[in-house]
N, C-alpha and C. Protein backbone atom coordinates (compact mmCIF):
# COMPACT_ATOMS: atom_id res chain seq x y z
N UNK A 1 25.47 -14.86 20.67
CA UNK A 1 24.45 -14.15 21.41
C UNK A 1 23.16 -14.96 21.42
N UNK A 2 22.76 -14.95 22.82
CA UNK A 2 21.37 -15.87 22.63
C UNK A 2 20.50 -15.34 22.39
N UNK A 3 19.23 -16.08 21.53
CA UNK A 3 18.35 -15.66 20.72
C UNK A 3 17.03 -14.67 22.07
N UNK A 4 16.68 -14.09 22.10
CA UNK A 4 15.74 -13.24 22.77
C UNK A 4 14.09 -14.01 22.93
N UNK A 5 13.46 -14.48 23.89
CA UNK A 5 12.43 -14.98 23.87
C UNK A 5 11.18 -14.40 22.63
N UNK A 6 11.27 -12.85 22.54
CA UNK A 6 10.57 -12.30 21.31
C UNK A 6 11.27 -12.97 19.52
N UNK A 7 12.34 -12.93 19.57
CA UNK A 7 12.79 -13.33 18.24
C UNK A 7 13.00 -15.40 18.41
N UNK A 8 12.70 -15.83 19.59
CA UNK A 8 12.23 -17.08 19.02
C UNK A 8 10.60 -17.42 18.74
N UNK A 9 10.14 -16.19 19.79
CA UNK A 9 8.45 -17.05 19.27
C UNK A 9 8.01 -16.19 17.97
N UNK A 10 8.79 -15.44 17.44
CA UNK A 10 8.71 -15.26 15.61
C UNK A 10 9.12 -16.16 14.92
N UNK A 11 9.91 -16.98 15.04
CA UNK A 11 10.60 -17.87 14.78
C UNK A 11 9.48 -19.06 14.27
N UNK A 12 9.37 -19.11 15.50
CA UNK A 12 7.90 -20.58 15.87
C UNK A 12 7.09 -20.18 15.22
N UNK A 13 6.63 -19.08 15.48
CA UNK A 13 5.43 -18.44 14.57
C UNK A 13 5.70 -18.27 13.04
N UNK A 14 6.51 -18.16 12.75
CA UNK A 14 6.69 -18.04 11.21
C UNK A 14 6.70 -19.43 10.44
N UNK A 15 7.62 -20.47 10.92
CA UNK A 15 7.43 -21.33 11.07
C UNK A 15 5.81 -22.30 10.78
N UNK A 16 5.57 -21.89 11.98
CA UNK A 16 4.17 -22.79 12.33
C UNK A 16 2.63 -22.11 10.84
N UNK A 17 3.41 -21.20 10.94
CA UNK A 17 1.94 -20.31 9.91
C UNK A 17 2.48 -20.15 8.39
N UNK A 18 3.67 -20.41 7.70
CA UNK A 18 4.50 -20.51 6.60
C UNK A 18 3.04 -20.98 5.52
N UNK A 19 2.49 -20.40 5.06
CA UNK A 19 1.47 -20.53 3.86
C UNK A 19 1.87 -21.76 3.09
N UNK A 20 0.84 -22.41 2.55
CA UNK A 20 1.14 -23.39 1.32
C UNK A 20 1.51 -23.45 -0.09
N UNK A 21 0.50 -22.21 0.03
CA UNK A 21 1.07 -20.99 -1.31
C UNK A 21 1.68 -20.01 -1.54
N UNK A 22 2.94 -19.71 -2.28
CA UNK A 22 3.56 -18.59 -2.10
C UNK A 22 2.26 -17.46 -2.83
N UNK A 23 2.40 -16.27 -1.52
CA UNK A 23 1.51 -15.19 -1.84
C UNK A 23 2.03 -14.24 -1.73
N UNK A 24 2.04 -12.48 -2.59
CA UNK A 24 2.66 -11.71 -2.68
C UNK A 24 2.61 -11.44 -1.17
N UNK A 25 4.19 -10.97 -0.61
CA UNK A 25 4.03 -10.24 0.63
C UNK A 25 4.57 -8.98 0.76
N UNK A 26 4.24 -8.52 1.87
CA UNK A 26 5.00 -7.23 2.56
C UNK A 26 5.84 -7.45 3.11
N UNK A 27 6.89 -6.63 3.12
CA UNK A 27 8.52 -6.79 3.64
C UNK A 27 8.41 -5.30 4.33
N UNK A 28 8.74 -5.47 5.90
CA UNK A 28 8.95 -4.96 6.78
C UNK A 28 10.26 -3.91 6.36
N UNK A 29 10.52 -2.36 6.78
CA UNK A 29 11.02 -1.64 6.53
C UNK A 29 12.08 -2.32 7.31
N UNK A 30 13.70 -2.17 6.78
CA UNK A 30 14.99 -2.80 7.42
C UNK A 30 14.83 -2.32 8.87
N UNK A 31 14.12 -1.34 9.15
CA UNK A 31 14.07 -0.59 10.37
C UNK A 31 13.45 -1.12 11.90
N UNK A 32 12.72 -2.51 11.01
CA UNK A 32 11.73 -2.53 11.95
C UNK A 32 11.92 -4.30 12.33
N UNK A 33 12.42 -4.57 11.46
CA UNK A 33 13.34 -6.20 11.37
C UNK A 33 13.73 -6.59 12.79
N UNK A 34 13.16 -7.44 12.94
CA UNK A 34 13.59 -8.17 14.50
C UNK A 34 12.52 -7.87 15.40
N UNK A 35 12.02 -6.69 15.74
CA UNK A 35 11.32 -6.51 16.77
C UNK A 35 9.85 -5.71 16.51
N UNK A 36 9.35 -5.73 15.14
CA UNK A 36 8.30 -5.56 15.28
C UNK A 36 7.35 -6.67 13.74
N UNK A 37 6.10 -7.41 14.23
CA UNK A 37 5.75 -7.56 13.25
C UNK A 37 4.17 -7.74 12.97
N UNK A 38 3.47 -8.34 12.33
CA UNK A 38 2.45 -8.56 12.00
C UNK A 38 1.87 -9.79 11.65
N UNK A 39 0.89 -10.68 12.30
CA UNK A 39 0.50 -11.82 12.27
C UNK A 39 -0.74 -11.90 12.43
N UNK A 40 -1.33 -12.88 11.37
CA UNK A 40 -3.03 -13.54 11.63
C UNK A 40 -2.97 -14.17 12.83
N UNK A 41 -4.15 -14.05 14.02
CA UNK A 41 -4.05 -14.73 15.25
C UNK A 41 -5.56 -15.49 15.19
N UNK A 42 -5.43 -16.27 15.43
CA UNK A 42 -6.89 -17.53 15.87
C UNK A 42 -7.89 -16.74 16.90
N UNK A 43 -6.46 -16.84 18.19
CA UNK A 43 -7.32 -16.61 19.34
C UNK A 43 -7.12 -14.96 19.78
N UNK A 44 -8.29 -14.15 19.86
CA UNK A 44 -8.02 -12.93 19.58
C UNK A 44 -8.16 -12.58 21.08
N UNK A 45 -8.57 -12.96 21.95
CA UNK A 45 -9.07 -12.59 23.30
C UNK A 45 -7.44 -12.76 23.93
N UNK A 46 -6.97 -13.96 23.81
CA UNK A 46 -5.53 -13.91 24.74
C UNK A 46 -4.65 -12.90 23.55
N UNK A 47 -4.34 -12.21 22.48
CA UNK A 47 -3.42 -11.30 21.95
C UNK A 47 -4.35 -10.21 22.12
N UNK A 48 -5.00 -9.99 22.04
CA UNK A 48 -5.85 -8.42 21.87
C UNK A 48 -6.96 -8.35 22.74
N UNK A 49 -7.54 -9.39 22.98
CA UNK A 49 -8.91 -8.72 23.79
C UNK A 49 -9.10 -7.51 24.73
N UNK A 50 -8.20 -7.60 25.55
CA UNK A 50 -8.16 -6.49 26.28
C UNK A 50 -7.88 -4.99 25.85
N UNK A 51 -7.05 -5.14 24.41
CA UNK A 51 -6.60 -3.79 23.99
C UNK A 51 -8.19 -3.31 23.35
N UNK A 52 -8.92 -4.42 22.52
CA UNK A 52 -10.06 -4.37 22.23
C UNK A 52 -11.36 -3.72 22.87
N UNK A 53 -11.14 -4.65 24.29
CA UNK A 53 -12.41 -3.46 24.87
C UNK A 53 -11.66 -2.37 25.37
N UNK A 54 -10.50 -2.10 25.80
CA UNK A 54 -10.19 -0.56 26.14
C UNK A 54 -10.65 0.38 25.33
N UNK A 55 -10.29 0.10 23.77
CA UNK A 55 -10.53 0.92 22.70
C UNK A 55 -11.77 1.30 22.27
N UNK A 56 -12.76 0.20 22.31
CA UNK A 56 -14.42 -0.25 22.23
C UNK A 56 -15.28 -0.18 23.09
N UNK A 57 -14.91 -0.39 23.82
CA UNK A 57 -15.87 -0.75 25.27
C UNK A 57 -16.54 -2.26 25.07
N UNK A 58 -16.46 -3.06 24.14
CA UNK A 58 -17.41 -4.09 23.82
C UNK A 58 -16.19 -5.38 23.47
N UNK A 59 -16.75 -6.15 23.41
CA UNK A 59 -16.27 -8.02 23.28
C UNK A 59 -15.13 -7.18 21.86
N UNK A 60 -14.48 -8.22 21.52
CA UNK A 60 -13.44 -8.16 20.08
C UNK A 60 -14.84 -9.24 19.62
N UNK A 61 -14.72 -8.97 17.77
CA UNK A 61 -15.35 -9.81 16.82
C UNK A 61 -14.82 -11.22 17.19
N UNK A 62 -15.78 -11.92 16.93
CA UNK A 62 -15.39 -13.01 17.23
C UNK A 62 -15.17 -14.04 16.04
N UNK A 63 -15.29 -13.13 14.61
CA UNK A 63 -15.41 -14.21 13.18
C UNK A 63 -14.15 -13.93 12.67
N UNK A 64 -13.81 -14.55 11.97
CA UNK A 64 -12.01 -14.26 11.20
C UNK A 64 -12.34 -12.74 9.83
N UNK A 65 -11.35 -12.38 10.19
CA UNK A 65 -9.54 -12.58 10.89
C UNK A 65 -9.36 -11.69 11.25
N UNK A 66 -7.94 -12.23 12.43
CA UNK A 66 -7.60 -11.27 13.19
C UNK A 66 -6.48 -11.07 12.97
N UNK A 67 -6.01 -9.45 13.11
CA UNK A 67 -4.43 -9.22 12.94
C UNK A 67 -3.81 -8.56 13.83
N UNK A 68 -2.81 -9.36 14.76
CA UNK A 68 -2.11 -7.76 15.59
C UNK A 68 -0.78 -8.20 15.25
N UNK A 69 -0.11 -6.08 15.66
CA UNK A 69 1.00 -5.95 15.17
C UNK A 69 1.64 -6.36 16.75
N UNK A 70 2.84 -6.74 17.02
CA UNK A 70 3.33 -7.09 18.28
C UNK A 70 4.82 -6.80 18.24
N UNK A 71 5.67 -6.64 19.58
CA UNK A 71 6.74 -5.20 19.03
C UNK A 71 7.57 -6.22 20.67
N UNK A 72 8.42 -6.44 20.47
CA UNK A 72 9.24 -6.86 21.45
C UNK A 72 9.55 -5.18 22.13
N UNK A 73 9.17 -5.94 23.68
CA UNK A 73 9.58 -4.70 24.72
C UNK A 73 10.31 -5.16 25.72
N UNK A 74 11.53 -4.46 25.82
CA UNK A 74 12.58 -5.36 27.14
C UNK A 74 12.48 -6.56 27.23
N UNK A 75 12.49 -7.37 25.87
CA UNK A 75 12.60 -8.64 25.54
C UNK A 75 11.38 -9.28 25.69
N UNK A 76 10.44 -9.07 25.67
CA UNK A 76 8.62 -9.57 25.84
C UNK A 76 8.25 -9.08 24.73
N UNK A 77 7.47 -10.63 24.29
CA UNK A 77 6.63 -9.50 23.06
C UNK A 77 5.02 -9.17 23.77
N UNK A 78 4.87 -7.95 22.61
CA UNK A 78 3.14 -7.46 23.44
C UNK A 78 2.57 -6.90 22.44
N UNK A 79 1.24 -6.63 22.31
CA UNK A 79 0.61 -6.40 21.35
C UNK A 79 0.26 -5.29 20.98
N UNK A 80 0.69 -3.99 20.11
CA UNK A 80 0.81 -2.78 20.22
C UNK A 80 -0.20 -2.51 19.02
N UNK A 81 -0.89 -3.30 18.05
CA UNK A 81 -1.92 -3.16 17.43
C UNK A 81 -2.76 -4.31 16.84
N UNK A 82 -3.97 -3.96 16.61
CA UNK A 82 -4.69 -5.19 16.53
C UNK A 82 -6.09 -4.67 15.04
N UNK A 83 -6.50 -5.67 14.32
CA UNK A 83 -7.35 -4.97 12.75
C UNK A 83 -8.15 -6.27 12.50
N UNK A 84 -9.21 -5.88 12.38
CA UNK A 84 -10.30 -7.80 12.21
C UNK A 84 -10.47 -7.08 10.56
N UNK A 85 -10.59 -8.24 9.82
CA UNK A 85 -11.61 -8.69 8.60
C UNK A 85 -12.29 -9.45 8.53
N UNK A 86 -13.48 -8.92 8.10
CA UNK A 86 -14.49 -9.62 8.24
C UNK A 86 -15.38 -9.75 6.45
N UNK A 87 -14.94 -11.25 6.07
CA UNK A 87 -15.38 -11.81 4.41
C UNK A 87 -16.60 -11.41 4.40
N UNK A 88 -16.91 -11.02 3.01
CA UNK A 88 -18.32 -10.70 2.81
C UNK A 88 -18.25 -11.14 1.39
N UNK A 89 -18.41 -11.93 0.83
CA UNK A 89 -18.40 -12.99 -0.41
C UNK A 89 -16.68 -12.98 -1.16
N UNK A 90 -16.71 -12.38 -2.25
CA UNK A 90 -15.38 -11.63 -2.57
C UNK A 90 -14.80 -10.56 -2.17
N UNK A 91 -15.09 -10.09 -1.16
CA UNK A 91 -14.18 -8.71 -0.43
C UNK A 91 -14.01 -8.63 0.90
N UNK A 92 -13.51 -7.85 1.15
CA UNK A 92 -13.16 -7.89 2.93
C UNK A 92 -13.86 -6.45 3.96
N UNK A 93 -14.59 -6.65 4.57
CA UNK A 93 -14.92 -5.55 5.69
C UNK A 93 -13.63 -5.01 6.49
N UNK A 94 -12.78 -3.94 6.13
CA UNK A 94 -12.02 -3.73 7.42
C UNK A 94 -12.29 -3.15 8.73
N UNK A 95 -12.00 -3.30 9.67
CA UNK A 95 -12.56 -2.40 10.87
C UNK A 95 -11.80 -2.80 12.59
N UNK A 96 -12.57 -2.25 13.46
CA UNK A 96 -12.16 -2.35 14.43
C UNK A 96 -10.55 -2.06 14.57
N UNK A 97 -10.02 -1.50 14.17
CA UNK A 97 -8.61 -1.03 14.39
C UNK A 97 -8.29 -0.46 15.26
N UNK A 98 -7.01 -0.90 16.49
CA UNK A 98 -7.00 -0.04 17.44
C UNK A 98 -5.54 -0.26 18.09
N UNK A 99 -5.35 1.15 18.87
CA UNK A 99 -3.27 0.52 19.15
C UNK A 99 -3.30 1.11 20.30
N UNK A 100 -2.55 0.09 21.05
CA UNK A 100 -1.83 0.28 22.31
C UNK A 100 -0.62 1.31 22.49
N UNK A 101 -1.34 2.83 23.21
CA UNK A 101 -0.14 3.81 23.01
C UNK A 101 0.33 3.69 24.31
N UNK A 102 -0.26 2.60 25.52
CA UNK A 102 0.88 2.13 26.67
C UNK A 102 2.14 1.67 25.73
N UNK A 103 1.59 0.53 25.38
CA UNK A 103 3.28 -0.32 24.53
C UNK A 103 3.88 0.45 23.68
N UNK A 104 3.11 1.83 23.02
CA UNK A 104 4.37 2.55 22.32
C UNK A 104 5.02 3.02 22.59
N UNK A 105 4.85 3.69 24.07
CA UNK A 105 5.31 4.94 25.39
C UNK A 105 6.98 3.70 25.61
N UNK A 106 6.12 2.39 25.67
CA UNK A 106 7.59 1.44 26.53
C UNK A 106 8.40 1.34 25.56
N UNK A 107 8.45 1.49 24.26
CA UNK A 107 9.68 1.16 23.66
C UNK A 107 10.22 2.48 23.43
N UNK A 108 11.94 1.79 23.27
CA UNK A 108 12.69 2.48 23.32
C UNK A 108 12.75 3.82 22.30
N UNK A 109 12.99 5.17 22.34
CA UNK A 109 13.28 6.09 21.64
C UNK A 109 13.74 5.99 20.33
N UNK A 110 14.44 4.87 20.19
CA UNK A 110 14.83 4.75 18.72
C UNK A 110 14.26 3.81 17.76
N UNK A 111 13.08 3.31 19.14
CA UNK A 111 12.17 2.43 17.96
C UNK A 111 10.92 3.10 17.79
N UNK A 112 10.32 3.91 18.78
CA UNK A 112 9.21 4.90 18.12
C UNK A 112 9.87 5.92 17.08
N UNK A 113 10.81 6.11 16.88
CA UNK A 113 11.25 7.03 15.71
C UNK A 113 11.31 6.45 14.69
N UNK A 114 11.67 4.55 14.75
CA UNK A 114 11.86 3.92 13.64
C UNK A 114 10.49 3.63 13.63
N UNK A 115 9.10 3.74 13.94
CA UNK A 115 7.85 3.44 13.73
C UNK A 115 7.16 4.67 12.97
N UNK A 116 7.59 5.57 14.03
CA UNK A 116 6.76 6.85 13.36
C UNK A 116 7.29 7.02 11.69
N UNK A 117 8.56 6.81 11.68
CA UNK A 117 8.88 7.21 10.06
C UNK A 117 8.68 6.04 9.18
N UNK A 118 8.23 5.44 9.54
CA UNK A 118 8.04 4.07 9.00
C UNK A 118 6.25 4.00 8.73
N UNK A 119 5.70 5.15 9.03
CA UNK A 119 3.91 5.32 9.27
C UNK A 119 3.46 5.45 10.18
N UNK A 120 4.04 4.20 11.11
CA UNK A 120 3.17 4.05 12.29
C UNK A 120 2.76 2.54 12.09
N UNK A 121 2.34 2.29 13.34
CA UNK A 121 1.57 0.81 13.33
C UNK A 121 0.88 0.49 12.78
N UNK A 122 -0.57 1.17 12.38
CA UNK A 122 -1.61 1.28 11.70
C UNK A 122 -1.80 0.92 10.12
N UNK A 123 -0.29 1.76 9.72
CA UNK A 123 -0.13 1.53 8.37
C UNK A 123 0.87 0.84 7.98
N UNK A 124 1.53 0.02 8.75
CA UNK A 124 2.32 -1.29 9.21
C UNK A 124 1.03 -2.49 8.98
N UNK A 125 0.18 -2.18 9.51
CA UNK A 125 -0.99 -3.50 8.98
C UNK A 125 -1.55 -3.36 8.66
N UNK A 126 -1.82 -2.16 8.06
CA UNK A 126 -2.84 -2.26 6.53
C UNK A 126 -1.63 -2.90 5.48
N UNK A 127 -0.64 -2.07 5.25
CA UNK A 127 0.51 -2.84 4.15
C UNK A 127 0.44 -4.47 4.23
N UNK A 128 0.71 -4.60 5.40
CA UNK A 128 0.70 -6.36 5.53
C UNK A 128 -0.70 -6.98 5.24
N UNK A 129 -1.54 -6.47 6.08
CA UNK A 129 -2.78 -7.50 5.54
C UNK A 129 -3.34 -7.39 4.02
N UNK A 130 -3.00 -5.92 3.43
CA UNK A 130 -3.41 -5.71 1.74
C UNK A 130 -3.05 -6.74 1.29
N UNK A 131 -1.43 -6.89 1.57
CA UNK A 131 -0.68 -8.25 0.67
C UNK A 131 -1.17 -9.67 0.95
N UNK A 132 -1.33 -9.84 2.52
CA UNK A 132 -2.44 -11.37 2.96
C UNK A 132 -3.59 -11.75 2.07
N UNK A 133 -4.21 -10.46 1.84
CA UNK A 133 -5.78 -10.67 1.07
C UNK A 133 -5.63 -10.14 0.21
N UNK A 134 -4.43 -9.96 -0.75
CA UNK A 134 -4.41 -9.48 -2.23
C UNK A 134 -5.24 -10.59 -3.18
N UNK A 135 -5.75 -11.61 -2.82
CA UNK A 135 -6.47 -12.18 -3.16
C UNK A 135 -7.94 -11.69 -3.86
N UNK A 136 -8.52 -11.03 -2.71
CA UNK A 136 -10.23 -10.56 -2.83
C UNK A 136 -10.01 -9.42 -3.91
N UNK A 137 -11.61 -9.25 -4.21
CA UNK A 137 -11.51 -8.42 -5.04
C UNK A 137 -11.17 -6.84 -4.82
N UNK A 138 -11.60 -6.53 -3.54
CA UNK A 138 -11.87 -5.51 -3.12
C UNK A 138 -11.16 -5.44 -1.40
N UNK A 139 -10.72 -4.64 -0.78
CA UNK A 139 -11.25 -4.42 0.98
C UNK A 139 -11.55 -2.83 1.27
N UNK A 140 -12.57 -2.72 1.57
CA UNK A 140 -13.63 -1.78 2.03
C UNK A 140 -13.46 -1.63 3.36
N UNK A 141 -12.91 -0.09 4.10
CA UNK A 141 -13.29 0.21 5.38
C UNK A 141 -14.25 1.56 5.70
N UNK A 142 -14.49 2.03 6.38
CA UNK A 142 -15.56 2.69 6.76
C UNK A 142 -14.77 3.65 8.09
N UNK A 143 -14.21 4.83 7.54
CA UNK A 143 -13.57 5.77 8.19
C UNK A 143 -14.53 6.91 8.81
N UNK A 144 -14.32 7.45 10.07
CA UNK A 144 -15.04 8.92 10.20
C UNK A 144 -13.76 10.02 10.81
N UNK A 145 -12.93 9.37 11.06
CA UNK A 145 -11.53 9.98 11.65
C UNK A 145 -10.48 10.61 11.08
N UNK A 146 -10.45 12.21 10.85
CA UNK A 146 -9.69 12.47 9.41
C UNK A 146 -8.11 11.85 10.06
N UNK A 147 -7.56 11.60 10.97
CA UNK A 147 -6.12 11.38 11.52
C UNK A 147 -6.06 9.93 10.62
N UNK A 148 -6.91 8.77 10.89
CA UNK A 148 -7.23 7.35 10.85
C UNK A 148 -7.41 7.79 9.34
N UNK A 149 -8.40 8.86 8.72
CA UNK A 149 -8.22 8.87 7.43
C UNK A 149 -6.77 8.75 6.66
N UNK A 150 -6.62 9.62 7.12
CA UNK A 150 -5.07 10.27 6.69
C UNK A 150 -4.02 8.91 6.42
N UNK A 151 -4.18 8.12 7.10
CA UNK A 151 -3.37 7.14 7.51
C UNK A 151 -3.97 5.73 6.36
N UNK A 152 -5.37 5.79 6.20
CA UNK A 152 -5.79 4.61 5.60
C UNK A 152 -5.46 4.93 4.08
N UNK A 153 -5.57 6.68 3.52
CA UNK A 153 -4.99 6.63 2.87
C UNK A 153 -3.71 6.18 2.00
N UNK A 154 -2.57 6.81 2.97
CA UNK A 154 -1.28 6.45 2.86
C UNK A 154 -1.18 5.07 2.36
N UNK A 155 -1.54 3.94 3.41
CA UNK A 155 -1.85 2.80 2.87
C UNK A 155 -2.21 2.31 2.20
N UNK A 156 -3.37 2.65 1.28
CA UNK A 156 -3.76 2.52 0.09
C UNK A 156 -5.54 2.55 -0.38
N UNK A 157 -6.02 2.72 0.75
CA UNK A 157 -7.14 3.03 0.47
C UNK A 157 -7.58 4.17 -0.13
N UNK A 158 -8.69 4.35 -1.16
CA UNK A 158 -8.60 5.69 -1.24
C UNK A 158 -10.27 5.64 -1.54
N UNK A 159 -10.57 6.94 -1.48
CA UNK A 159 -12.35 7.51 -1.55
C UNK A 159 -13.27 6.75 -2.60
N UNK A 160 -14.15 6.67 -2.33
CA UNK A 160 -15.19 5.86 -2.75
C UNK A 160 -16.44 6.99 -3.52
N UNK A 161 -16.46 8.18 -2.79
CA UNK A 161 -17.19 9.25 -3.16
C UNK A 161 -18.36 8.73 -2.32
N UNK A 162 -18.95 7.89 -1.48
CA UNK A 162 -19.11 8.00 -0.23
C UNK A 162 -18.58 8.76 0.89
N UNK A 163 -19.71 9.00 1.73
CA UNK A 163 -18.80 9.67 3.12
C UNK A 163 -18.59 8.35 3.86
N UNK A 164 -17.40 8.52 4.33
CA UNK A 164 -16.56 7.33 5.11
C UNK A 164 -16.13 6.34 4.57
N UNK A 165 -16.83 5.83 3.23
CA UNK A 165 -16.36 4.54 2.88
C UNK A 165 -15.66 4.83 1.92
N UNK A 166 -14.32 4.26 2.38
CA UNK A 166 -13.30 3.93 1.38
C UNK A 166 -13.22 2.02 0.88
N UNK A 167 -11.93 2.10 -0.18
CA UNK A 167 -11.62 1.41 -0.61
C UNK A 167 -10.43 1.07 -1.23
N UNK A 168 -10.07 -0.48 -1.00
CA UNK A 168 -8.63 -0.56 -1.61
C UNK A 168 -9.08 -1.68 -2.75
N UNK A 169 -8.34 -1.54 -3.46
CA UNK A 169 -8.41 -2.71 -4.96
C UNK A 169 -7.13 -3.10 -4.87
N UNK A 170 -7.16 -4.50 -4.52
CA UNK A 170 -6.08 -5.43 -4.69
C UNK A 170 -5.41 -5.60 -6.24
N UNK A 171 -6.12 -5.78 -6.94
CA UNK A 171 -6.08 -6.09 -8.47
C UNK A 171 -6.99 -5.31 -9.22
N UNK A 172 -6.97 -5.78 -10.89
CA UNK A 172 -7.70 -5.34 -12.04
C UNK A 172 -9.34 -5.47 -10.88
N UNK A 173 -10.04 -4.71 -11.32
CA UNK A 173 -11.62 -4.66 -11.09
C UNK A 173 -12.30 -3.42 -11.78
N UNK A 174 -12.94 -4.38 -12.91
CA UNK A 174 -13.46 -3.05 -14.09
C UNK A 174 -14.45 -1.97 -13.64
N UNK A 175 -14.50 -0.85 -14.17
CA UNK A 175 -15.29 0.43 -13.35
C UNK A 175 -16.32 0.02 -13.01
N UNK A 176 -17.51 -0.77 -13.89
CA UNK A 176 -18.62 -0.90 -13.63
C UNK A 176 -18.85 -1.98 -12.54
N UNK A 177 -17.81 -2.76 -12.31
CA UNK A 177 -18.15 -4.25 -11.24
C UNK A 177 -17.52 -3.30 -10.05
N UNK A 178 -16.64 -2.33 -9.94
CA UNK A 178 -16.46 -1.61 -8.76
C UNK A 178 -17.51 -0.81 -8.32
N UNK A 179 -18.38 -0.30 -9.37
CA UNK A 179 -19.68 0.67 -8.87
C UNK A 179 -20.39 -0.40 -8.10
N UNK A 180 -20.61 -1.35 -8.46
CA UNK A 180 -21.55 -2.23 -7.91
C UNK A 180 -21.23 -3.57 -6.27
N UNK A 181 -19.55 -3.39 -6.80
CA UNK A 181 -19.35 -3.43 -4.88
C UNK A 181 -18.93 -2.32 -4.27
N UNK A 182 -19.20 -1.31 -4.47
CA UNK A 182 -19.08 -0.24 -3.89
C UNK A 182 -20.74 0.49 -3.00
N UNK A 183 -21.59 -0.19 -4.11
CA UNK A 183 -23.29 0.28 -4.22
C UNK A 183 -23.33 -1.02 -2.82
N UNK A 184 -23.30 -2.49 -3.02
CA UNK A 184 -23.65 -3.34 -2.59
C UNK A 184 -22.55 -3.12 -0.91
N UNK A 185 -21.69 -2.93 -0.50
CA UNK A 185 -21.28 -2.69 0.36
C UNK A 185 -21.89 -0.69 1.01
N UNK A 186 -22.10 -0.24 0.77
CA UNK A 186 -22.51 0.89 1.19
C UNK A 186 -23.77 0.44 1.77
N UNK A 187 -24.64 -0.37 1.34
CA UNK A 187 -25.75 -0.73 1.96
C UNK A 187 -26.20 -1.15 3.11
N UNK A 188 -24.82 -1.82 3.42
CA UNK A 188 -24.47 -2.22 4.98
C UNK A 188 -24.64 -1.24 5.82
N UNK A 189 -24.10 -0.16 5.62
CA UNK A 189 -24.11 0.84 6.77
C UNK A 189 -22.79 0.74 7.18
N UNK A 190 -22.78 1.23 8.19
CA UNK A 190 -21.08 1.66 9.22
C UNK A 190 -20.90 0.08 9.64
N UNK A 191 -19.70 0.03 9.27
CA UNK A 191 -19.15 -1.91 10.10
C UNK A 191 -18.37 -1.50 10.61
């Protein structure tokens, strides 16, 4: 059987982006193997821009990194979600998160069932990017959406005792150095 234009440019892509260092990863539910996945992209305007301002009304960030989830449809791949981080010394800003519910409508019945029970897209790349940047000390997003809550939870973020700002801890980070990127990121305001 010949290989599907979506399962060779994973191929290439996996390939071409294969880390130098082995880093803990996320492993895709057996469910979702082949046709849906999650990748850092350079150029965010040709994979997402457009899903970007639909969702925003405004430009996509233009500083690293970018993540969209992309889902082979009738053999095309397309970009059905997209999540920037944005470094702020040792931790990560999450934000701008947003999904294409055209491209969810096009796939087939038995792959939105294998998505929905699987989380959803959303929490398809929070899992993956946690493990990308299990590195930092911290990644901090800034929720007002109890649905989007609900969901960042699941994933692993959890309350800050701020309103909106949550947080995920990759690793060990002792109570008192968490009060203080917790204090020092709240200061920012909404990202």
């Amino acid at each position: 059987m010949a290989a599907t234009p979506f399962a060779a440019w994973i191929r290439g892509l996996r390939n071409a982006m294969r880390p130098a260092r082995a880093a803990p990863g996320y492993a895709l539910p057996p469910s979702l193997a082949g046709w849906f996945m999650v990748t850092e992209i350079d150029d965010v305007e040709a994979h997402a821009g457009e899903l970007f301002r639909r969702s925003f009304r405004v430009p996509p960030p233009t500083t690293p990194h970018h993540y969209v989830a992309r889902v082979d449809v009738e053999g095309a791949p397309r970009t059905i979600g997209y999540v920037h981080y944005e470094r702020l010394d040792d931790v990560y800003l999450c934000g701008g998160m947003c999904m294409d519910e055209r491209t969810f409508r096009r796939l087939g019945a038995d792959r939105r069932v294998a998505l929905k029970a699987a989380g959803g897209v959303a929490e398809q790349m929070l899992r993956h990017t946690f493990a990308e940047l299990a590195h930092a000390k911290a990644i901090f997003g800034y929720v007002g959406d109890r649905r989007a809550e609900r969901v960042d939870l699941r994933a692993g973020f959890e309350h800050t005792g701020l309103a909106h700002l949550i947080v995920h801890w990759p690793g060990r980070v002792p109570a008192n150095e968490r009060q203080a990127l917790i204090e020092r990121v709240a200061k920012l305001g909404p990202f």
